[in-house]
N, C-alpha and C. Protein backbone atom coordinates (compact mmCIF):
# COMPACT_ATOMS: atom_id res chain seq x y z
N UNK A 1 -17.64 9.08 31.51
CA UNK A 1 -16.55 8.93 32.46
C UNK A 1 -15.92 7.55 32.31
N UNK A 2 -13.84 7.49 32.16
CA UNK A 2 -14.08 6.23 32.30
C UNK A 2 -14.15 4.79 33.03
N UNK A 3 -14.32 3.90 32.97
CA UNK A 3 -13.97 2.99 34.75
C UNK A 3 -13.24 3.26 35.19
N UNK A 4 -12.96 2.84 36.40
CA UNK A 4 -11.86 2.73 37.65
C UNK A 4 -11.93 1.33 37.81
N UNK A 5 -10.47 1.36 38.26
CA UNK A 5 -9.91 0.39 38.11
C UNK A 5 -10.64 -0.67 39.15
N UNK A 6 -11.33 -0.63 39.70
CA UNK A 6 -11.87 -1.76 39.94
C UNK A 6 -13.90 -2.03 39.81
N UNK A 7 -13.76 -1.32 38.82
CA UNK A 7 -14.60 -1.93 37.59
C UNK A 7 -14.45 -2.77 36.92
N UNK A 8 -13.31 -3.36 36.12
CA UNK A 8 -12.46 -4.90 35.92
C UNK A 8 -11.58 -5.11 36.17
N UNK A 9 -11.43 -6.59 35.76
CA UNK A 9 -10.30 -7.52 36.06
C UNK A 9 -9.05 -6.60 35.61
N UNK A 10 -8.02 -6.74 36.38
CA UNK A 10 -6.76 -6.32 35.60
C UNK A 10 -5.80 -6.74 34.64
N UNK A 11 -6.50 -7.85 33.94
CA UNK A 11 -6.10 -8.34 32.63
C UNK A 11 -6.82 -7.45 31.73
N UNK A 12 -7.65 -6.73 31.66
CA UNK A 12 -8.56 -6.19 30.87
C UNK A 12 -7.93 -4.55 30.99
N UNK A 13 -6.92 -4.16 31.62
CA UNK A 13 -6.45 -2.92 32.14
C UNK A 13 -6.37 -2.21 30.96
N UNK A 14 -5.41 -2.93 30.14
CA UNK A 14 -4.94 -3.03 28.76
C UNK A 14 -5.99 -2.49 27.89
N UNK A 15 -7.07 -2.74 27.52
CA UNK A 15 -8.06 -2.39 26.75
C UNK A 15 -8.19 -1.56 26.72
N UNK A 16 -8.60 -1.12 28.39
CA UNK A 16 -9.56 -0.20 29.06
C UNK A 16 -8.70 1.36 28.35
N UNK A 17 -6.86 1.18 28.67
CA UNK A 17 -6.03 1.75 28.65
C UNK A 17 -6.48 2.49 27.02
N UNK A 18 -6.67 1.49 26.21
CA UNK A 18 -6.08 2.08 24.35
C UNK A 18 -7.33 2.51 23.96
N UNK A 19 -8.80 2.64 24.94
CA UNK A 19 -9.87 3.60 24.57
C UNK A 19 -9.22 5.10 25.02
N UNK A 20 -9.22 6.39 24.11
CA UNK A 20 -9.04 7.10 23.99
C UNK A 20 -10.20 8.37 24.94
N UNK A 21 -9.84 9.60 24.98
CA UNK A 21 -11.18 10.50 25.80
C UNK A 21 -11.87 10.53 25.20
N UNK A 22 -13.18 11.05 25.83
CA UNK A 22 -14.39 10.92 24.93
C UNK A 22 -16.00 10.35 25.12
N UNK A 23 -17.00 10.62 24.56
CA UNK A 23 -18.02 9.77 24.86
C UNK A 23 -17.88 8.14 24.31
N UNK A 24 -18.01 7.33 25.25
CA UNK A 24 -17.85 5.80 24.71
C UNK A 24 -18.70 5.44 23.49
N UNK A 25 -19.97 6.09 23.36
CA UNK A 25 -20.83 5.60 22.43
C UNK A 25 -20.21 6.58 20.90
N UNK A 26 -19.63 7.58 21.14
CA UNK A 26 -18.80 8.45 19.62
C UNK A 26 -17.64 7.09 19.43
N UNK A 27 -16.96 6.77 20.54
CA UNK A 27 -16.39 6.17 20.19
C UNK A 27 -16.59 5.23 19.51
N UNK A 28 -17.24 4.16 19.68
CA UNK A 28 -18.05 3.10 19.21
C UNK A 28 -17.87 3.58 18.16
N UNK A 29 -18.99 4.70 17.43
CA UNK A 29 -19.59 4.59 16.26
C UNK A 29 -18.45 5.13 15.25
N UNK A 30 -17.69 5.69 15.99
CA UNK A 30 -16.06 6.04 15.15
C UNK A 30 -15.69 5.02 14.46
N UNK A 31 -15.40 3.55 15.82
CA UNK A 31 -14.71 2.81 15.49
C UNK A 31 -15.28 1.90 14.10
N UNK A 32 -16.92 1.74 14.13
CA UNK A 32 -17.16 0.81 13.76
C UNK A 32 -17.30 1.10 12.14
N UNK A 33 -16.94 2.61 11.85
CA UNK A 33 -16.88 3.03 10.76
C UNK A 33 -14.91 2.71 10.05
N UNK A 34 -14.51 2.80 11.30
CA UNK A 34 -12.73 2.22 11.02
C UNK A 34 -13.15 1.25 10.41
N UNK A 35 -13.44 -0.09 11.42
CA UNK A 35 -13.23 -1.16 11.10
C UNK A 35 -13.80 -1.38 9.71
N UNK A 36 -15.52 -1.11 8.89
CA UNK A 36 -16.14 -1.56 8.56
C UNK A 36 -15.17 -1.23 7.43
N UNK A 37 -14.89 -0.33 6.99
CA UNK A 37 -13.89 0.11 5.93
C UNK A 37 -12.96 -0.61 5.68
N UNK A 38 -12.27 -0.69 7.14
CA UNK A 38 -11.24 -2.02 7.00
C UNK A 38 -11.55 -2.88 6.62
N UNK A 39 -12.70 -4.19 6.46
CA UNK A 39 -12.79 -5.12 6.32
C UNK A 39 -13.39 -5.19 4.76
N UNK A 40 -13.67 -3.88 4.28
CA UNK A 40 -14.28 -3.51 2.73
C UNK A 40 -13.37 -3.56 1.94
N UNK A 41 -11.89 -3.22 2.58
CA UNK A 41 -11.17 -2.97 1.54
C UNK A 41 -9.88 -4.02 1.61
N UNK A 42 -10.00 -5.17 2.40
CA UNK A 42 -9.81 -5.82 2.02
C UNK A 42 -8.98 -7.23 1.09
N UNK A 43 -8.15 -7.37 0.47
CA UNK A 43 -8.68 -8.02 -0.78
C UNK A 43 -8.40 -10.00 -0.43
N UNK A 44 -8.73 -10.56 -1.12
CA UNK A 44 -9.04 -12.16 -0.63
C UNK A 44 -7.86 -12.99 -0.15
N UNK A 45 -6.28 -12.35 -0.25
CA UNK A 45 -5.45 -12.88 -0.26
C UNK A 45 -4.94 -12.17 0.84
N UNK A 46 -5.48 -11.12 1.03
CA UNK A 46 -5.13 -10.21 2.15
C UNK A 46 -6.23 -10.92 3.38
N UNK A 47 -7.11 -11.38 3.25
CA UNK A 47 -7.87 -11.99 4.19
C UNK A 47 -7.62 -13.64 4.96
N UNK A 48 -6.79 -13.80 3.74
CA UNK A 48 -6.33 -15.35 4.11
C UNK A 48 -5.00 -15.55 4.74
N UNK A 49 -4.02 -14.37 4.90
CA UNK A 49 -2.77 -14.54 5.25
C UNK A 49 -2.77 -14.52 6.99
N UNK A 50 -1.83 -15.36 7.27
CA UNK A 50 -1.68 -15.95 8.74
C UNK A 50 0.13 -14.97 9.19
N UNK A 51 0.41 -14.29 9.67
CA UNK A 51 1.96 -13.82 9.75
C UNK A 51 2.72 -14.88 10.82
N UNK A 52 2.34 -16.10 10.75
CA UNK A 52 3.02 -17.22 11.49
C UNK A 52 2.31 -18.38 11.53
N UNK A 53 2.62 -19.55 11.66
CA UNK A 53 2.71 -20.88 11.48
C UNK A 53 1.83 -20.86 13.24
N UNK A 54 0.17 -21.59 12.95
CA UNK A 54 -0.41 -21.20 14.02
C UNK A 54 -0.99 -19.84 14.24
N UNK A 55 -1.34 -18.93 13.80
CA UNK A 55 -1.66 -17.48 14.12
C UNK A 55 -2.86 -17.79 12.92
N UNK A 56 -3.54 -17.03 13.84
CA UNK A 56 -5.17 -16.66 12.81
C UNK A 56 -5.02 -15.61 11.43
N UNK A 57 -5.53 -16.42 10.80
CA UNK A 57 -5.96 -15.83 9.49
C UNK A 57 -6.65 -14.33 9.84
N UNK A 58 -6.54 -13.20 8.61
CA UNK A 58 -7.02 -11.89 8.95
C UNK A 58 -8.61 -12.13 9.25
N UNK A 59 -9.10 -13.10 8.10
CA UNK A 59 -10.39 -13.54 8.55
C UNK A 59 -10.42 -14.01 10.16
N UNK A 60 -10.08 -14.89 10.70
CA UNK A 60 -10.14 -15.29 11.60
C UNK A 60 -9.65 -14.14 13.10
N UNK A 61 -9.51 -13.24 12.63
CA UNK A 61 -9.10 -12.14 13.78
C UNK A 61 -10.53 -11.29 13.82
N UNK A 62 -10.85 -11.54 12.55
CA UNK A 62 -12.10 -10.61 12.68
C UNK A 62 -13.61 -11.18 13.65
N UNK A 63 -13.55 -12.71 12.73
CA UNK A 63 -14.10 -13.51 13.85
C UNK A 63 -14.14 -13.32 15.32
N UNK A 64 -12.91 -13.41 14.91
CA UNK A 64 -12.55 -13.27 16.82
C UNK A 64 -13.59 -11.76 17.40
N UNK A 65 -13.36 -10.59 16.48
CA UNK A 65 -13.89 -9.25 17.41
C UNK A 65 -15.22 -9.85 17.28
N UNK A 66 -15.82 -10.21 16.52
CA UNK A 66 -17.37 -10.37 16.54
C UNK A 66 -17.22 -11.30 17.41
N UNK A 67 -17.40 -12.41 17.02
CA UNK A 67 -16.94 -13.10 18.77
C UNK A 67 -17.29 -12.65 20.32
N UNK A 68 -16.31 -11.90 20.36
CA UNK A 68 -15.41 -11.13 21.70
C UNK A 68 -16.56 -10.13 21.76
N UNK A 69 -16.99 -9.61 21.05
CA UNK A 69 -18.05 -8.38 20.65
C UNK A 69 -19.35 -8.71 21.49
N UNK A 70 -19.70 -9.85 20.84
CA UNK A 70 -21.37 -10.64 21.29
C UNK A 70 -21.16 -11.02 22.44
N UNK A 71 -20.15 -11.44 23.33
CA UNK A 71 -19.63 -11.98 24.69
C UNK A 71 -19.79 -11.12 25.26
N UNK A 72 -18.98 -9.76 25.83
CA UNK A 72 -18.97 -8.41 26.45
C UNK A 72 -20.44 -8.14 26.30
N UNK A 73 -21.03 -7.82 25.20
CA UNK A 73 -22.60 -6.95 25.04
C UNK A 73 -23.48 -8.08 26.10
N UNK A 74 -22.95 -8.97 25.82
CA UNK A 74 -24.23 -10.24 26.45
C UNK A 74 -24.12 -9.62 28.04
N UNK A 75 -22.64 -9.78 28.72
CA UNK A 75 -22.33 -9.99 29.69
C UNK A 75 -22.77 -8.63 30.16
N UNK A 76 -22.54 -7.27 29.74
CA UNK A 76 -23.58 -5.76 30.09
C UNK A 76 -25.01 -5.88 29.77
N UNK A 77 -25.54 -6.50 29.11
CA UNK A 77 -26.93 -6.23 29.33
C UNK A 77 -27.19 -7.62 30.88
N UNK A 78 -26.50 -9.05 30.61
CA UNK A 78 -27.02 -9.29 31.87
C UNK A 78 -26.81 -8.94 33.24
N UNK A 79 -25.51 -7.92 33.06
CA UNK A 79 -25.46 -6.98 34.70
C UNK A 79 -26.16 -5.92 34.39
N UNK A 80 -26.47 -5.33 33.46
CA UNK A 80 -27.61 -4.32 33.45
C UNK A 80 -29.15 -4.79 34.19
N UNK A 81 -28.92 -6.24 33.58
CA UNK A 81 -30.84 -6.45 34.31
C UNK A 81 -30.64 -6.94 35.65
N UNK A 82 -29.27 -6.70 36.31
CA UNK A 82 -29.00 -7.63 37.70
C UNK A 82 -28.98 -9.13 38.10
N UNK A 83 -28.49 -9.24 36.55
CA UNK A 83 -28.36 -10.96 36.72
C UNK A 83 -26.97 -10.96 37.96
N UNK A 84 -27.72 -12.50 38.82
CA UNK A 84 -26.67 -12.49 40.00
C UNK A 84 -25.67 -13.69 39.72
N UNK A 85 -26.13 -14.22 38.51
CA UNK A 85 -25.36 -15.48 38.40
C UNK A 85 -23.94 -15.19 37.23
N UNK A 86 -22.85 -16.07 37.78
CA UNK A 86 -21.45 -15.28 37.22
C UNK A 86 -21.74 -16.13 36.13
N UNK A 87 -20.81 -15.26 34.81
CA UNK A 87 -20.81 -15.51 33.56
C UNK A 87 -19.53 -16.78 33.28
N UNK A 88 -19.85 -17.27 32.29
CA UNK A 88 -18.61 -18.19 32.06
C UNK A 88 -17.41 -17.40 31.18
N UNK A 89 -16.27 -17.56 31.49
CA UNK A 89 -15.20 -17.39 30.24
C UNK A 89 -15.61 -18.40 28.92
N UNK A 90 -14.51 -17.97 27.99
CA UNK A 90 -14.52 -18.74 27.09
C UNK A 90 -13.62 -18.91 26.60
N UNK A 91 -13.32 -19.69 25.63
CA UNK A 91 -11.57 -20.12 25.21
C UNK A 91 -11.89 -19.58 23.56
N UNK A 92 -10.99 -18.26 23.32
CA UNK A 92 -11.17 -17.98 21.92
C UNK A 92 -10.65 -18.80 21.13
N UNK A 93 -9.66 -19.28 21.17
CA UNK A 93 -8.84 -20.63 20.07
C UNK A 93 -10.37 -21.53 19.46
N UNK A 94 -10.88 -21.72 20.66
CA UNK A 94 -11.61 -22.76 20.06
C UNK A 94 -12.98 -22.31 19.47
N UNK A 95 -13.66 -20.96 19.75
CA UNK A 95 -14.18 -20.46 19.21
C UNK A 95 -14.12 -20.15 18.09
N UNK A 96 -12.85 -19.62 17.28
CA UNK A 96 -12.37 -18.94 16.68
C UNK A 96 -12.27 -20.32 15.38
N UNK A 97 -11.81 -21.49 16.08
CA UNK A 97 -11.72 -22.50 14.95
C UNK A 97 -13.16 -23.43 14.67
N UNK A 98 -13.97 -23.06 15.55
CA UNK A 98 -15.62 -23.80 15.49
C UNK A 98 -16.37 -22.68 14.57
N UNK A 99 -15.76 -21.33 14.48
CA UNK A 99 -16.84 -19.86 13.32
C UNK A 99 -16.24 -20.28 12.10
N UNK A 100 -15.56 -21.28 11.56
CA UNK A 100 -15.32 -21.07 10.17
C UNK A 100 -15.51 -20.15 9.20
N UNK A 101 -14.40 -19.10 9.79
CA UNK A 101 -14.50 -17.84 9.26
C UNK A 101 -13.81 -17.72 8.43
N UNK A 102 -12.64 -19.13 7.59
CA UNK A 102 -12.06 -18.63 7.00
C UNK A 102 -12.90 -19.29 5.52
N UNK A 103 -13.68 -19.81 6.17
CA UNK A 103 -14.66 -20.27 4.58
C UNK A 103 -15.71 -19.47 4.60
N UNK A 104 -15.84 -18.13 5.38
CA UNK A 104 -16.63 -16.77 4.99
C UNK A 104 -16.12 -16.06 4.45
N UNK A 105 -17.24 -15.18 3.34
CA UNK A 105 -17.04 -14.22 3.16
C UNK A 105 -16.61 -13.12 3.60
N UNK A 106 -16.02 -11.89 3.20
CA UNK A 106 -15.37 -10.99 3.50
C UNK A 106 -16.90 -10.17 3.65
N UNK A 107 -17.64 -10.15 2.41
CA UNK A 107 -19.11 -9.68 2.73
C UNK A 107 -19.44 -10.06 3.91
N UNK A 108 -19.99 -11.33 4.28
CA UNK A 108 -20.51 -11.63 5.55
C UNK A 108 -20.24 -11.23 6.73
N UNK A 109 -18.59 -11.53 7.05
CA UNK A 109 -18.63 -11.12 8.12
C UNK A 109 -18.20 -9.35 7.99
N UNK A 110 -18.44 -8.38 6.86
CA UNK A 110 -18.27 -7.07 7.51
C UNK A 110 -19.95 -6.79 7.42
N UNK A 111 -20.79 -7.20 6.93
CA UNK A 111 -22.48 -7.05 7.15
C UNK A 111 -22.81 -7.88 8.73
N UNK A 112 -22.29 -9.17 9.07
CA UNK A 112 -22.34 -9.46 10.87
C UNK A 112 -21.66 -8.47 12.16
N UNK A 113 -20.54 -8.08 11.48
CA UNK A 113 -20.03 -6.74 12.01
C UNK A 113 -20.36 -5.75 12.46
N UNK A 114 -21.07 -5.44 11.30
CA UNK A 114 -21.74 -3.30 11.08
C UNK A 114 -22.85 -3.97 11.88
N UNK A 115 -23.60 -4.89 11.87
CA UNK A 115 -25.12 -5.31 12.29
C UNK A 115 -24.31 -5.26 13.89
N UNK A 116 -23.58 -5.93 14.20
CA UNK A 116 -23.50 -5.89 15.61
C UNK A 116 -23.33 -5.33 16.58
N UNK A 117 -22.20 -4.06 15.96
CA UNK A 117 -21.95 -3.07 16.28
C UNK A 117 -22.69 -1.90 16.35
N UNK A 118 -23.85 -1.77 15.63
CA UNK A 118 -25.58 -1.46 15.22
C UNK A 118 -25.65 -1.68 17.00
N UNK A 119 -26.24 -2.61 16.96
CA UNK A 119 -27.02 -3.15 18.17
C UNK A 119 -25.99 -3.20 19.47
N UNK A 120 -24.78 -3.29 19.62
CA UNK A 120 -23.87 -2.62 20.68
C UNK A 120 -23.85 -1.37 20.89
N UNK A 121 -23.75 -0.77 19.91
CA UNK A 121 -24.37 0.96 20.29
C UNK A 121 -25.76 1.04 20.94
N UNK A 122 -26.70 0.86 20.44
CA UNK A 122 -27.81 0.86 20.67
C UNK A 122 -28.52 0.38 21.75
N UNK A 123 -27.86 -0.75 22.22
CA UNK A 123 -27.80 -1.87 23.39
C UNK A 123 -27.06 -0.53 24.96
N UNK A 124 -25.76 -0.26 24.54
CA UNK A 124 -25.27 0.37 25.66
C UNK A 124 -25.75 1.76 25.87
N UNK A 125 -26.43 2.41 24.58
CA UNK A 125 -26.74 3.50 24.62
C UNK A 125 -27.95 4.19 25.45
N UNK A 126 -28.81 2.91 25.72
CA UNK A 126 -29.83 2.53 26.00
C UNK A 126 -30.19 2.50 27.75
N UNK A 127 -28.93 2.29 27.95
CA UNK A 127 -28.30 2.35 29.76
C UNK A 127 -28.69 3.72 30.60
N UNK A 128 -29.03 3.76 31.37
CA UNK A 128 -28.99 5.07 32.24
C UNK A 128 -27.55 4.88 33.24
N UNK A 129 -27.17 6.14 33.48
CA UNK A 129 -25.90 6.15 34.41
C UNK A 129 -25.85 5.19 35.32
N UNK A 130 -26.57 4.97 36.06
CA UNK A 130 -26.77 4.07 36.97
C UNK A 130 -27.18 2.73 37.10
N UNK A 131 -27.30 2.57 35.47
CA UNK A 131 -27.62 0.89 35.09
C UNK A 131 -26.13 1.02 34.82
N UNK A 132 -24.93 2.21 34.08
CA UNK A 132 -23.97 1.47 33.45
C UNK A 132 -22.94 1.12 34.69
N UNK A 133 -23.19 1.79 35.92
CA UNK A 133 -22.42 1.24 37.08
C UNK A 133 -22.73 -0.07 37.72
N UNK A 134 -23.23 -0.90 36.98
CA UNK A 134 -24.01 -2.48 37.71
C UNK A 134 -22.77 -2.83 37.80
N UNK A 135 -22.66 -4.06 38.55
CA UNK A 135 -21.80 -4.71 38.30
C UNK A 135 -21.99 -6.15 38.63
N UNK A 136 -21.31 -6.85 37.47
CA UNK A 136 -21.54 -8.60 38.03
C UNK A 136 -20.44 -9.09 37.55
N UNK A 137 -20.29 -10.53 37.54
CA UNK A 137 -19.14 -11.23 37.63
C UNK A 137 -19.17 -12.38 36.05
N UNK A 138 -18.00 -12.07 35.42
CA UNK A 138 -17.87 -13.14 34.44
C UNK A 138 -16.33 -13.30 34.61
N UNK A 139 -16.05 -14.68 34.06
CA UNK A 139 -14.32 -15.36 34.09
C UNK A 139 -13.94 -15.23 35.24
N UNK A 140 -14.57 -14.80 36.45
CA UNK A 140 -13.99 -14.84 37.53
C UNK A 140 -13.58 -13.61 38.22
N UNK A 141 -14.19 -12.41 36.99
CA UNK A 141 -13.38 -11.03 37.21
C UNK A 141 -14.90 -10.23 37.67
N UNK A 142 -14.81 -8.69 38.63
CA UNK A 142 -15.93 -8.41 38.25
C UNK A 142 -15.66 -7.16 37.60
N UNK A 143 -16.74 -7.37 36.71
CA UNK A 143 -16.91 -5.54 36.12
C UNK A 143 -18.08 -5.08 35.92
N UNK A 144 -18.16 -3.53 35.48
CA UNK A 144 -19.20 -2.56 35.42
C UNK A 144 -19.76 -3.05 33.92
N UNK A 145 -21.30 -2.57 34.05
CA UNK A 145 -21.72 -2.34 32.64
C UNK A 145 -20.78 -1.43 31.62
N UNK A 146 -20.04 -0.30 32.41
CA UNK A 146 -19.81 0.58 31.70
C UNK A 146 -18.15 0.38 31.51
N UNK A 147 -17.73 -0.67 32.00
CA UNK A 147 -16.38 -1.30 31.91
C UNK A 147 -16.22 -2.12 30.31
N UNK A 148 -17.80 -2.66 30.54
CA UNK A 148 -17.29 -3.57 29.31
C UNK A 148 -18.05 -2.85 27.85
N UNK A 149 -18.15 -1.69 27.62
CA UNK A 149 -18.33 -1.04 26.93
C UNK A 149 -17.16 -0.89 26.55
N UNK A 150 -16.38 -0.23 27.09
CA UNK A 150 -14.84 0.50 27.06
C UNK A 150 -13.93 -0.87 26.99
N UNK A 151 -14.53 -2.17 27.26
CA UNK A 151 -13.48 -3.08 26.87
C UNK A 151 -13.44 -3.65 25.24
N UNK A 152 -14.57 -3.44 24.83
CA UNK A 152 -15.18 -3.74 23.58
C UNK A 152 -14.32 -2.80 22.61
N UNK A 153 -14.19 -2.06 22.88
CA UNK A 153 -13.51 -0.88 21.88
C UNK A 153 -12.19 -0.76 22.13
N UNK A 154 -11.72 -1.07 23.74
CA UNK A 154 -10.03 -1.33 23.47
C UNK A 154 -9.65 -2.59 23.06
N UNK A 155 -10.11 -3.75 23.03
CA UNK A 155 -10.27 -5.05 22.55
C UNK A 155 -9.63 -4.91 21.25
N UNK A 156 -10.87 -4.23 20.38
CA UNK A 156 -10.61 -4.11 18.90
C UNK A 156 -9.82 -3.35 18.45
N UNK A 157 -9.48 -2.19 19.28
CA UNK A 157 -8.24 -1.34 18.64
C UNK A 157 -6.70 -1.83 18.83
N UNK A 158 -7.25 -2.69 19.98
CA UNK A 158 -5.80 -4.16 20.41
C UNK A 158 -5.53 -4.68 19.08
N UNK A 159 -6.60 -5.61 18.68
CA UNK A 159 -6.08 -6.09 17.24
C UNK A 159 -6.39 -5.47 15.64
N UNK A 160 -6.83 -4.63 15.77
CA UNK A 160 -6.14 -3.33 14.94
C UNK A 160 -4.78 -3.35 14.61
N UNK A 161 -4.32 -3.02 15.90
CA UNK A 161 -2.85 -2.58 16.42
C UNK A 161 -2.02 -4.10 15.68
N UNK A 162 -2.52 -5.04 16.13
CA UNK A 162 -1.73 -6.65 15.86
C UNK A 162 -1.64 -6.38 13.91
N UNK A 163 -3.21 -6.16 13.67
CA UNK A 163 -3.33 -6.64 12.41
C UNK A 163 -2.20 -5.13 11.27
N UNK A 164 -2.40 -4.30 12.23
CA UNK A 164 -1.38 -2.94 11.26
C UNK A 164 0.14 -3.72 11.45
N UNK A 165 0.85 -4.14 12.75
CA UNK A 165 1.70 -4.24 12.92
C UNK A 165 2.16 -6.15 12.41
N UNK A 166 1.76 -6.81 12.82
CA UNK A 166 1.77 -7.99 12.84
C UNK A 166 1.75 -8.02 10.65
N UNK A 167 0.33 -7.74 10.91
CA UNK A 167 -0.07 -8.53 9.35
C UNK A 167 0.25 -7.42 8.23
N UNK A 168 0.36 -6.30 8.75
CA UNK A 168 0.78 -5.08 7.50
C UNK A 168 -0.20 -4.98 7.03
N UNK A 169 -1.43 -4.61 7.83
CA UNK A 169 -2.95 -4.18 7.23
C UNK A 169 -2.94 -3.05 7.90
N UNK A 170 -3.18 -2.10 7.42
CA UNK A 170 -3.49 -0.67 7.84
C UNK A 170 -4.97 -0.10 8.06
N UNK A 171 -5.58 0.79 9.22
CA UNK A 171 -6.79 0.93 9.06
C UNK A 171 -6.87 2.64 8.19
């Protein structure tokens, strides 16, 4: 089933919106077969291009989902165990330029990827109905365990969407 709307923040509406019907965890494992492909195929000049002065490298977008990826999973398993203490935001810019992702491999980060996305399945799958309705507070917003499942996967199909349209990478 998927959240209601006040399961999260309404900056996150957006995400929630570009997950499609369906079981969240098919979804997942759909996606992570998109992406992994995507990031296989690749090629090194295609990984290094920025479509503006300031805008992240394709490497550096990917960063970003792994990133954004390990943040959300953290933040559902600690409202899964009833952590009461609110989560911090984080500032992706600066994340994004502290992963020196653009002096990684294309290997690396699609093997940190598939591995993470491994253990995000596995992690949310792991939930009973009633663990995925927890809810606690990060950035100031609150949401469900089962919110930020479904944010994880509209997240990435967000910049999907950037990287087909923006950078002329197709999945």
């Amino acid at each position: 089933m998927r959240p209601q709307p006040e399961e999260y923040g309404a900056f996150y509406e957006g995400y929630i919106e570009e997950v499609g019907s369906g079981d969240i965890i098919d979804i997942l494992k759909d996606q992570m077969h998109e992406t992994y492909t995507l990031i296989n195929s690749l090629t090194a000049k295609q990984s290094r291009y920025r479509y503006a002065e300031g805008k992240w490298t394709v490497k550096e977008v990917i960063g970003h989902l792994i990133d954004s990826e390990r943040i959300f999973a953290y933040r559902g398993l600690c409202f899964a165990r009833n952590e009461t203490e609110s989560q911090p935001g984080y500032d992706q810019d600066a994340y994004v330029e502290e992963g020196y992702f653009k002096e990684r491999s294309l290997q690396s980060l699609g093997d940190e990827y598939f591995s993470l996305r491994n253990a995000t399945i596995i992690l949310f799958n792991s939930f009973t109905e009633e663990v995925l309705l927890r809810k606690g507070t990060a950035n100031d917003n609150t949401f469900s365990v089962r919110a930020l499942a479904y944010i994880i996967a509209g997240h990435e199909r967000h910049h999907l969407k950037v990287l087909e349209d923006k950078y002329h990478i197709s999945t």
